[in-house]
PDB file of N, CA and C in Angstrom:
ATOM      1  N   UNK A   1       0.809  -1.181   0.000  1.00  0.00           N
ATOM      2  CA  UNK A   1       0.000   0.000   0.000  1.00  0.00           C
ATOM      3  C   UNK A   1       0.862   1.257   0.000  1.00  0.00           C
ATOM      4  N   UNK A   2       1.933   1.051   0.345  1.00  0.00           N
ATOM      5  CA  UNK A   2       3.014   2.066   0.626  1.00  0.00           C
ATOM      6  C   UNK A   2       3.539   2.954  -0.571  1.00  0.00           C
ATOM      7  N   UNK A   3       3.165   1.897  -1.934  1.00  0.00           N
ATOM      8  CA  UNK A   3       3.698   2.230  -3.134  1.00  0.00           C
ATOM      9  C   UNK A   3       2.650   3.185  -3.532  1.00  0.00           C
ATOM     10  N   UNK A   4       1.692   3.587  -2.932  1.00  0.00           N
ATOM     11  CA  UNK A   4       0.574   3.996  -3.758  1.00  0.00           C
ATOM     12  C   UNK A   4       0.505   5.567  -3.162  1.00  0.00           C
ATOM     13  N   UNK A   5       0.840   5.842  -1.945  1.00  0.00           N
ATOM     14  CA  UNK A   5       1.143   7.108  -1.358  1.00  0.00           C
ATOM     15  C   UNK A   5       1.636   7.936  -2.352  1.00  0.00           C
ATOM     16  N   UNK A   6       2.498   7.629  -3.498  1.00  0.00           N
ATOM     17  CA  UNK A   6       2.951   8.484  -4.146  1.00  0.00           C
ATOM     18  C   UNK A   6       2.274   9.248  -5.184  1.00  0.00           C
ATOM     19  N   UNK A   7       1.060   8.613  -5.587  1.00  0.00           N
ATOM     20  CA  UNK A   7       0.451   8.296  -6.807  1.00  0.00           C
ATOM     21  C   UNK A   7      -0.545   9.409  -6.554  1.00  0.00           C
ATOM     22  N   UNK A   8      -0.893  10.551  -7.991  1.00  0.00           N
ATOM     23  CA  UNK A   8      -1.586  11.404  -7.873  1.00  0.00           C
ATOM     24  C   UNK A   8      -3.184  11.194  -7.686  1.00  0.00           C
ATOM     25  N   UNK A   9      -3.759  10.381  -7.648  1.00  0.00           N
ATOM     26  CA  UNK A   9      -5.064  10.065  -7.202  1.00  0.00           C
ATOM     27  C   UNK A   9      -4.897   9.769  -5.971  1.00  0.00           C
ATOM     28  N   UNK A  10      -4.108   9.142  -5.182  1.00  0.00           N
ATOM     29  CA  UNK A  10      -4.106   8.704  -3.705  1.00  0.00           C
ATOM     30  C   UNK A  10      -3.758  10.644  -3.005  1.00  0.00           C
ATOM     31  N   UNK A  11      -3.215  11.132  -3.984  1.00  0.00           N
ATOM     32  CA  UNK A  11      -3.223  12.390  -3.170  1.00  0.00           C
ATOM     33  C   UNK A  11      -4.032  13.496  -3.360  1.00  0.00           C
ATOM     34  N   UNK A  12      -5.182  13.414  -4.387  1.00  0.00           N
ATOM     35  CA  UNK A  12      -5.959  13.784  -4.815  1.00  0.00           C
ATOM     36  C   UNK A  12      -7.137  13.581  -3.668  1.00  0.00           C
ATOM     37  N   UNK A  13      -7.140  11.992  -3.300  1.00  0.00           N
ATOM     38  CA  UNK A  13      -8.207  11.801  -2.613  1.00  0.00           C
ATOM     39  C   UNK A  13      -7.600  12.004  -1.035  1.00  0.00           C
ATOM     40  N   UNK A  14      -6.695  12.100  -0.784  1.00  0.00           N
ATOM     41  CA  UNK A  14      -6.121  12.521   1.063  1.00  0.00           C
ATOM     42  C   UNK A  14      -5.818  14.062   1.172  1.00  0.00           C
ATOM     43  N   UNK A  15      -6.251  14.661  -0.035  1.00  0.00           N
ATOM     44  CA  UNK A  15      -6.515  16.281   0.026  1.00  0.00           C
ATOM     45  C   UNK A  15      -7.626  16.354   0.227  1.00  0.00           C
ATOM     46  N   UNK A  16      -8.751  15.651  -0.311  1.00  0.00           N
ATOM     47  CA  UNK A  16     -10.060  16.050  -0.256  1.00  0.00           C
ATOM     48  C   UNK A  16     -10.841  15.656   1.275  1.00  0.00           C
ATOM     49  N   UNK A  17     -10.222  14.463   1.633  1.00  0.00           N
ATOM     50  CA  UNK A  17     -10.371  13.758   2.585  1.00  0.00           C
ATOM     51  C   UNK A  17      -9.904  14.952   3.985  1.00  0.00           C
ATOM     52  N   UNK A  18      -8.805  15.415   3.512  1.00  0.00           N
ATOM     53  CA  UNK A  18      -7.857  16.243   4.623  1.00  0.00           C
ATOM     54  C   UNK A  18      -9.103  17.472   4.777  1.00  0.00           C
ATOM     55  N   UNK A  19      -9.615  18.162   3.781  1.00  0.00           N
ATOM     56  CA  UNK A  19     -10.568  18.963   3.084  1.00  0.00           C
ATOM     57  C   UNK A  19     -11.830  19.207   4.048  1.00  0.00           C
ATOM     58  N   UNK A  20     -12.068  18.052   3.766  1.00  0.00           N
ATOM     59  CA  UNK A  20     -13.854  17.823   3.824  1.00  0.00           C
ATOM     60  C   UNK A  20     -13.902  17.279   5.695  1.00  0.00           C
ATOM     61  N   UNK A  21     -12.223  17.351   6.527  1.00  0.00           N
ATOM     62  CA  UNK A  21     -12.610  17.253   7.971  1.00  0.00           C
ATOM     63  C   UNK A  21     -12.019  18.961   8.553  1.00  0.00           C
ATOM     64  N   UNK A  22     -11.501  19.081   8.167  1.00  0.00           N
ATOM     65  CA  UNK A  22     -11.217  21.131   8.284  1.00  0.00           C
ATOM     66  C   UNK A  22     -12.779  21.508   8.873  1.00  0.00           C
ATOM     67  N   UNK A  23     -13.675  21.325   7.840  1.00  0.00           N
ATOM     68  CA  UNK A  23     -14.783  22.466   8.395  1.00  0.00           C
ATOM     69  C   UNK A  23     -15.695  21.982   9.523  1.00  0.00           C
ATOM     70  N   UNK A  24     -15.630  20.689  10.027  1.00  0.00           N
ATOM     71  CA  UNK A  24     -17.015  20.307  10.775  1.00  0.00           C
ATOM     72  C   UNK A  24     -15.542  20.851  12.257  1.00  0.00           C
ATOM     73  N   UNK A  25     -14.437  20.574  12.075  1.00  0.00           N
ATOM     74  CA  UNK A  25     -13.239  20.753  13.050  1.00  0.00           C
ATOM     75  C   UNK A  25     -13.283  21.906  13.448  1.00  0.00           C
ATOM     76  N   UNK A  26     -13.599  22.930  12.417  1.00  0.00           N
ATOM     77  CA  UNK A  26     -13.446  24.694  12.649  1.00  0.00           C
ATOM     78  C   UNK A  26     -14.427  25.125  13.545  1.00  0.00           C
ATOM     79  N   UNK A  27     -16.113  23.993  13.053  1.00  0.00           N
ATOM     80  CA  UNK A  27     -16.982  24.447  13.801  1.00  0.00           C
ATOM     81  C   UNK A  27     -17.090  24.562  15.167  1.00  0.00           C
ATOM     82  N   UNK A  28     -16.624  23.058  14.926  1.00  0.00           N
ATOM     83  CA  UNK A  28     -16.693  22.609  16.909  1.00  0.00           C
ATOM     84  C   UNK A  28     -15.423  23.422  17.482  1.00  0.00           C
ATOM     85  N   UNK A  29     -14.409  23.938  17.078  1.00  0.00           N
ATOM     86  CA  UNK A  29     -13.823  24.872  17.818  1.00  0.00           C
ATOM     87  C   UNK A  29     -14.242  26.352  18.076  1.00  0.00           C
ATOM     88  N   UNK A  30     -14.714  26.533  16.920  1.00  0.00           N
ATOM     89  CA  UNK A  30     -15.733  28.331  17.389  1.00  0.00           C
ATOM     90  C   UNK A  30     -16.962  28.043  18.678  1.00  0.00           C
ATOM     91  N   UNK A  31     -17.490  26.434  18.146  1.00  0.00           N
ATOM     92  CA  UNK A  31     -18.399  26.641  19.028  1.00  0.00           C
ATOM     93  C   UNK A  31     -17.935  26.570  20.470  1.00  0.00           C
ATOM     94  N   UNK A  32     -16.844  25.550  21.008  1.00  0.00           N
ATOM     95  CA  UNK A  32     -15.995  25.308  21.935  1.00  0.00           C
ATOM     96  C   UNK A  32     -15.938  27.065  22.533  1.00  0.00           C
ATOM     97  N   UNK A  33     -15.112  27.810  21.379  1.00  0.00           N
ATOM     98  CA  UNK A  33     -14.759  29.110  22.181  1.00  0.00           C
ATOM     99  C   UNK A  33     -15.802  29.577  22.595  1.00  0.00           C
ATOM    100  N   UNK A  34     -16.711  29.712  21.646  1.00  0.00           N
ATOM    101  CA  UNK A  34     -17.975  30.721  22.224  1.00  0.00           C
ATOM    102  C   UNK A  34     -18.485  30.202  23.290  1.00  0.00           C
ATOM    103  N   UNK A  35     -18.583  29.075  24.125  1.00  0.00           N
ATOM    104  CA  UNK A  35     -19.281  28.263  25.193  1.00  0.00           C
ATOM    105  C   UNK A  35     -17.908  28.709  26.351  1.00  0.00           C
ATOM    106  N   UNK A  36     -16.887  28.756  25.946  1.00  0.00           N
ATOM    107  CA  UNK A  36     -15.983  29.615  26.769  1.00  0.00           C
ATOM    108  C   UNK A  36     -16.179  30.511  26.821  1.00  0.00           C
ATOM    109  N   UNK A  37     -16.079  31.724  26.576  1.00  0.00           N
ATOM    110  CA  UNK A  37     -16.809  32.936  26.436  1.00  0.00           C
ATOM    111  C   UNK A  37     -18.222  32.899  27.255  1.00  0.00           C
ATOM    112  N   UNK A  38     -18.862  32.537  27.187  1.00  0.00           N
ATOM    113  CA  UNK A  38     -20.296  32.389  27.970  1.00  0.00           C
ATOM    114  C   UNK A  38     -20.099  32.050  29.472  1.00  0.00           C
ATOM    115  N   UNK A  39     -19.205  30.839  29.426  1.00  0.00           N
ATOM    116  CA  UNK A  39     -18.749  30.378  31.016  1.00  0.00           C
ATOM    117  C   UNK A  39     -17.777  31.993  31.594  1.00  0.00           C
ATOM    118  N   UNK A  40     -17.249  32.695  31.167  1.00  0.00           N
ATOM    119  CA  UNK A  40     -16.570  33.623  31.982  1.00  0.00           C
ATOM    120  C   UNK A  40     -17.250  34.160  32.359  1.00  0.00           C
ATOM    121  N   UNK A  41     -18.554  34.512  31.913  1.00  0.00           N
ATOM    122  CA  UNK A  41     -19.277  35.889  32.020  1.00  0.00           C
ATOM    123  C   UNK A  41     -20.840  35.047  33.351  1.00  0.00           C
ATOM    124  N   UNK A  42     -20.411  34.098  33.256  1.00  0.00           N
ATOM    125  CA  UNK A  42     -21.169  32.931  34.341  1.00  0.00           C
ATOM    126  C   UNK A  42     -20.268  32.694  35.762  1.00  0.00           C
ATOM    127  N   UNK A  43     -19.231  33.160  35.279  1.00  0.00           N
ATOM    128  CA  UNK A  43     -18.322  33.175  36.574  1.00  0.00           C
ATOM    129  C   UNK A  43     -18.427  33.986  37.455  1.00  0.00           C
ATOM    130  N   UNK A  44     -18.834  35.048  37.310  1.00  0.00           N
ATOM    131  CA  UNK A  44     -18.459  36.348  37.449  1.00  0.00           C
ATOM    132  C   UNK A  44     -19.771  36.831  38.757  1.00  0.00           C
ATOM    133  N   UNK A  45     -19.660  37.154  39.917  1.00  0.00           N
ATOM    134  CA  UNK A  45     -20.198  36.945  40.950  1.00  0.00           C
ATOM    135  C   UNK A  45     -21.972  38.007  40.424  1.00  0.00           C
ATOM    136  N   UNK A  46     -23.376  37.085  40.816  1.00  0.00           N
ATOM    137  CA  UNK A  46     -24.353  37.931  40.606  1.00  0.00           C
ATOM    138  C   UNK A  46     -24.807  38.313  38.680  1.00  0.00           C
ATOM    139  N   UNK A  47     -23.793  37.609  38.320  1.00  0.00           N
ATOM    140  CA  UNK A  47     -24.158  37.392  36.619  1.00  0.00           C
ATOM    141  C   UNK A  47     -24.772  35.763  36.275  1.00  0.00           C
ATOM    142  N   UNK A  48     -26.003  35.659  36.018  1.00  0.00           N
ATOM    143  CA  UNK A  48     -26.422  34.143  35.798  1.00  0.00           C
ATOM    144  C   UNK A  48     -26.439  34.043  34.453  1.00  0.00           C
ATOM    145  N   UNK A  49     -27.392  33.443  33.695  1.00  0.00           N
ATOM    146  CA  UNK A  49     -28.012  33.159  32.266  1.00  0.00           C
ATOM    147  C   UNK A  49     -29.209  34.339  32.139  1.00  0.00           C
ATOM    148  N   UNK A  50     -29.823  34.375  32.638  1.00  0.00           N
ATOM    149  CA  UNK A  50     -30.586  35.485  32.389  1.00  0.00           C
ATOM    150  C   UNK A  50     -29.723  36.634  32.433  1.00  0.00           C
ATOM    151  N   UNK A  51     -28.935  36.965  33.084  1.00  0.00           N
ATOM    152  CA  UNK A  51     -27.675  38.397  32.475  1.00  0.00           C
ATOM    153  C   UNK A  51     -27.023  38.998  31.582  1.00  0.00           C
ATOM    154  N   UNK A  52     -26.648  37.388  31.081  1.00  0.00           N
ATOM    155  CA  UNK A  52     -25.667  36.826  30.119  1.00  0.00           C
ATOM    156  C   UNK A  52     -26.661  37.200  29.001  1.00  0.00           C
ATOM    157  N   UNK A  53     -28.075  36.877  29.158  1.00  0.00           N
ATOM    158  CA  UNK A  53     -28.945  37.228  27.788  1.00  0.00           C
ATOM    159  C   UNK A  53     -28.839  38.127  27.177  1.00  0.00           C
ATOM    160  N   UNK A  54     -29.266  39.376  28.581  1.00  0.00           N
ATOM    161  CA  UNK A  54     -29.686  40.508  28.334  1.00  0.00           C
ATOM    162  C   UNK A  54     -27.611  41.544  27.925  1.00  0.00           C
ATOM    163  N   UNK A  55     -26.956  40.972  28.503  1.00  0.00           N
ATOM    164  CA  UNK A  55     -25.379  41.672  28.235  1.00  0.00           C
ATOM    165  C   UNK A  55     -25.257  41.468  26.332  1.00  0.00           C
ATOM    166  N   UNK A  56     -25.309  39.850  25.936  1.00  0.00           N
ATOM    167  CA  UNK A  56     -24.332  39.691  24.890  1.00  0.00           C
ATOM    168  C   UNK A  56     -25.075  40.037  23.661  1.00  0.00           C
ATOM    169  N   UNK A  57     -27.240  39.955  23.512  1.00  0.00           N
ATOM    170  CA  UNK A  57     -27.437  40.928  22.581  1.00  0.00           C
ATOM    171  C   UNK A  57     -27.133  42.422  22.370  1.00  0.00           C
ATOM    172  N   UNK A  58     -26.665  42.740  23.487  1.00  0.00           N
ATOM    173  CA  UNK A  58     -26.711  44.312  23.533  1.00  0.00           C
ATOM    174  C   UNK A  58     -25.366  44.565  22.898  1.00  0.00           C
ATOM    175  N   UNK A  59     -24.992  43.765  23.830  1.00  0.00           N
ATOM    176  CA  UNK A  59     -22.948  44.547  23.189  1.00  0.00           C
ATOM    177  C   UNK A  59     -22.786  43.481  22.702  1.00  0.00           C
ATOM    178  N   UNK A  60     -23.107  42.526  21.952  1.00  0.00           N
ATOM    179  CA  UNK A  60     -22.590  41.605  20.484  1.00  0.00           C
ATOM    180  C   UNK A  60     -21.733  40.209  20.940  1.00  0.00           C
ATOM    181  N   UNK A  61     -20.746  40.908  22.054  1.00  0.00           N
ATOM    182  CA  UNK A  61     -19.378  39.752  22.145  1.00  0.00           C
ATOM    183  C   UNK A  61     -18.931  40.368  23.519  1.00  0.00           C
ATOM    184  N   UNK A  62     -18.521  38.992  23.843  1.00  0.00           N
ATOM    185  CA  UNK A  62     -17.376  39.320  25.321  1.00  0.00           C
ATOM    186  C   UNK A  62     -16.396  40.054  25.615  1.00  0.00           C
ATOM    187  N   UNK A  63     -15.971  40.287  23.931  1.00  0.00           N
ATOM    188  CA  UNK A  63     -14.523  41.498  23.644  1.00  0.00           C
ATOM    189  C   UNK A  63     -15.624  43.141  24.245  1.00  0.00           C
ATOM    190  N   UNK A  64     -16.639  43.108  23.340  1.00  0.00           N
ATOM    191  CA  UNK A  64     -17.225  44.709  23.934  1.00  0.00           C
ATOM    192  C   UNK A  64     -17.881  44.832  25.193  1.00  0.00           C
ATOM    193  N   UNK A  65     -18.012  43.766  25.823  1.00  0.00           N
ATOM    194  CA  UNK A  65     -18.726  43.672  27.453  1.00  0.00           C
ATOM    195  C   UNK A  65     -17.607  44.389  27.991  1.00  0.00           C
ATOM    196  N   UNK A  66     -16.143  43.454  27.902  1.00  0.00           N
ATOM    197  CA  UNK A  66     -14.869  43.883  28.661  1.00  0.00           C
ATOM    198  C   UNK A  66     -14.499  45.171  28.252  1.00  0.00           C
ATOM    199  N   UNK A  67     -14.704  46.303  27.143  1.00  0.00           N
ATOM    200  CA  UNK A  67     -14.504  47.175  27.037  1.00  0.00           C
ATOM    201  C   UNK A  67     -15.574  48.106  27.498  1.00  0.00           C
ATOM    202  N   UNK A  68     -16.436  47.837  27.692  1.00  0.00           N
ATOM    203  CA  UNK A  68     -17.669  48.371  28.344  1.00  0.00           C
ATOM    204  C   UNK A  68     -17.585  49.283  29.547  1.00  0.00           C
ATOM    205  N   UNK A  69     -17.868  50.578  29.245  1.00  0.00           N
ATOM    206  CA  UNK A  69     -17.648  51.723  30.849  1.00  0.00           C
ATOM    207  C   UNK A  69     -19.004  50.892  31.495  1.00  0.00           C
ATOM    208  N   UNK A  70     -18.320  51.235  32.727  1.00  0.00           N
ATOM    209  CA  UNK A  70     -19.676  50.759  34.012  1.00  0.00           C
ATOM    210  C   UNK A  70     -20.707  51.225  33.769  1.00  0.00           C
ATOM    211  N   UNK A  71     -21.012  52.764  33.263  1.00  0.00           N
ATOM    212  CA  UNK A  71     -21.830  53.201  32.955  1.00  0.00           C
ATOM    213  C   UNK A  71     -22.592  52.767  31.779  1.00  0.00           C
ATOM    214  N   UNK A  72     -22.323  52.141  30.830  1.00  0.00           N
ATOM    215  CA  UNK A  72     -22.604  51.106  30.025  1.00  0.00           C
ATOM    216  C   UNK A  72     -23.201  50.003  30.218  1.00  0.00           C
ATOM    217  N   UNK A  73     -22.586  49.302  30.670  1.00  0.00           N
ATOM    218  CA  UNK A  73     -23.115  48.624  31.356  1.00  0.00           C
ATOM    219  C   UNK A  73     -24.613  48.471  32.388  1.00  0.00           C
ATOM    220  N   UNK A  74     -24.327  49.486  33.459  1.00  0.00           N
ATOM    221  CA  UNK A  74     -25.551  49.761  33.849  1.00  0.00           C
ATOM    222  C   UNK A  74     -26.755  49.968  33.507  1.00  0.00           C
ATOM    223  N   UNK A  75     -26.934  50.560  32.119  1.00  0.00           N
ATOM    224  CA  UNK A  75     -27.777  51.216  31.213  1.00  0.00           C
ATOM    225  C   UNK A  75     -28.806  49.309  30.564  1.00  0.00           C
ATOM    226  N   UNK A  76     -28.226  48.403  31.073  1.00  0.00           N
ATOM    227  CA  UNK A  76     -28.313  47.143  30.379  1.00  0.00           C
ATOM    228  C   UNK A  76     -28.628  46.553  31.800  1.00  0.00           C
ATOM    229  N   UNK A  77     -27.851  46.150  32.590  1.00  0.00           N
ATOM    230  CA  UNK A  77     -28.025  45.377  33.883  1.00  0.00           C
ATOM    231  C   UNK A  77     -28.093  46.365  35.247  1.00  0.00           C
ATOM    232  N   UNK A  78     -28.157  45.776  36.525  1.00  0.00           N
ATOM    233  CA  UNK A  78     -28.298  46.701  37.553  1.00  0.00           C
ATOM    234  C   UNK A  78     -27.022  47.310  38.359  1.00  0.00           C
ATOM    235  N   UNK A  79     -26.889  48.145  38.560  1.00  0.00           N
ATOM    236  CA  UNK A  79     -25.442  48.997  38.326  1.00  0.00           C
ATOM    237  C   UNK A  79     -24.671  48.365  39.503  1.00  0.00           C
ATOM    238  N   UNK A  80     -24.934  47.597  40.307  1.00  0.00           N
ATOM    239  CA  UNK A  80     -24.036  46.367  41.382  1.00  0.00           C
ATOM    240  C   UNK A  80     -23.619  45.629  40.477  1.00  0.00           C
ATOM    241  N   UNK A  81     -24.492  44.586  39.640  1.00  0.00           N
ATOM    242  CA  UNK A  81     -23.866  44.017  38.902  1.00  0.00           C
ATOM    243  C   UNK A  81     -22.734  44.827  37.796  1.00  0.00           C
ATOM    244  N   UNK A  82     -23.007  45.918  37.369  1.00  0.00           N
ATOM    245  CA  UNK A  82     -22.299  46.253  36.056  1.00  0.00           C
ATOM    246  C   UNK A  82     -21.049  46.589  36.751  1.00  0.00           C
ATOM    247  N   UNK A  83     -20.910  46.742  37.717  1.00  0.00           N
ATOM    248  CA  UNK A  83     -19.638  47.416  38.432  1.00  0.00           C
ATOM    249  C   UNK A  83     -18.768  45.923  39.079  1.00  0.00           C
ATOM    250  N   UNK A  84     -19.694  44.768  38.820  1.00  0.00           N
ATOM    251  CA  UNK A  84     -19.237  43.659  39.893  1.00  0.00           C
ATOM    252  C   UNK A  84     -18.442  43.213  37.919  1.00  0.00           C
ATOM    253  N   UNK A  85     -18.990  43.474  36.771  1.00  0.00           N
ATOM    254  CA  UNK A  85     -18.456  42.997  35.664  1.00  0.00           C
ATOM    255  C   UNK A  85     -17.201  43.596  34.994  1.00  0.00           C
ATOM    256  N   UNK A  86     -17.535  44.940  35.597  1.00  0.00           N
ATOM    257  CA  UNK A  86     -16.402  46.063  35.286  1.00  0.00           C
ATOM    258  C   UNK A  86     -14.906  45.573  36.159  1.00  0.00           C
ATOM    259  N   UNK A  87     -15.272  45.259  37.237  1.00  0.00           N
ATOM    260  CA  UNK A  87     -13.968  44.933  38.069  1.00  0.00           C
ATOM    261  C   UNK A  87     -13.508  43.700  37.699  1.00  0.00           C
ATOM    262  N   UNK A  88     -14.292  42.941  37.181  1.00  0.00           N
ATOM    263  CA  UNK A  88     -14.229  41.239  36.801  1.00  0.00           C
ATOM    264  C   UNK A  88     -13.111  41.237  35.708  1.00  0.00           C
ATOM    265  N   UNK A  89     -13.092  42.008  34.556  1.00  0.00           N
ATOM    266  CA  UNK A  89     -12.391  42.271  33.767  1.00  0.00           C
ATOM    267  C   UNK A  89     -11.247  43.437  33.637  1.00  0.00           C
ATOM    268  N   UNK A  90     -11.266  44.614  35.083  1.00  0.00           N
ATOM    269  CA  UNK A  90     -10.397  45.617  34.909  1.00  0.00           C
ATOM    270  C   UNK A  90     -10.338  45.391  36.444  1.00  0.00           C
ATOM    271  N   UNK A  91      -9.680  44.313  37.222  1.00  0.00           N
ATOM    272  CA  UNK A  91      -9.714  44.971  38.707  1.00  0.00           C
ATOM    273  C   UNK A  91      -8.462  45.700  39.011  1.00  0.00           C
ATOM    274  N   UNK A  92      -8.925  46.341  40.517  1.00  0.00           N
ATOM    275  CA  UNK A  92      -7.878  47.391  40.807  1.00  0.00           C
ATOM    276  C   UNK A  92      -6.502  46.881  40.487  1.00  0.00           C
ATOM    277  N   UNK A  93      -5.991  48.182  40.682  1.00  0.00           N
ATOM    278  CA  UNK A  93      -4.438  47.919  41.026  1.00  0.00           C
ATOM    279  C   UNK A  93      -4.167  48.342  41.912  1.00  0.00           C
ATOM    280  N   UNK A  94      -2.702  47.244  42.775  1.00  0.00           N
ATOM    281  CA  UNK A  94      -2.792  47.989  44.103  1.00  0.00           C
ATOM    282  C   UNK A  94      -1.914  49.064  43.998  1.00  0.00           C
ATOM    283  N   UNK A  95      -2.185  49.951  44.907  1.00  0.00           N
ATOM    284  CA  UNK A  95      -1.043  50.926  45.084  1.00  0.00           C
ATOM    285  C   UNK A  95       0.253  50.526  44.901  1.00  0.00           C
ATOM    286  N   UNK A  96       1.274  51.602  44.752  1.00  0.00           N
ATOM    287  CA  UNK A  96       2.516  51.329  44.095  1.00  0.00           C
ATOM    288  C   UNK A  96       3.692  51.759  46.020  1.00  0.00           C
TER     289      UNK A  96
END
């Protein structure tokens, strides 16, 4: 079988083969991230699924939550929480 590795149909068909597992692979990794993405914002003290609803239609993605002024935030959830999300992603620094 070894002899046949070389042969332009055997590599014709282990391109297509290589091909046609790429995209179901790509999926389950976006979907993987995005279910990561969801769990951070579940971490995050006083943020449940119902939070998470009302946060990720508003601001799109987890990248614009984390860039999100508190005041932003608030305008969407209740301003304990938006400040408990704001620190979640920017907490203090200590003094120097």
């Amino acid at each position: 079988m070894s002899h046949l590795a070389g042969a332009p149909s055997f590599r014709l068909l282990s391109g297509e083969t290589d091909g046609s597992h790429r995209f179901p692979v790509g999926y389950q990794r976006r979907r993987r991230a995005m279910r990561d993405r969801d769990s951070e914002l579940l971490n995050i003290p006083g943020v449940g699924p119902q939070t998470r609803q009302r946060l990720l239609p508003q601001f799109g993605s987890l990248r614009a939550i984390h860039e999100a002024s508190a005041e932003s935030l608030a305008a969407v959830v209740p301003r304990k929480t938006a400040e408990a999300i704001r620190r979640h992603f920017h907490p203090p620094q200590p003094a120097a």
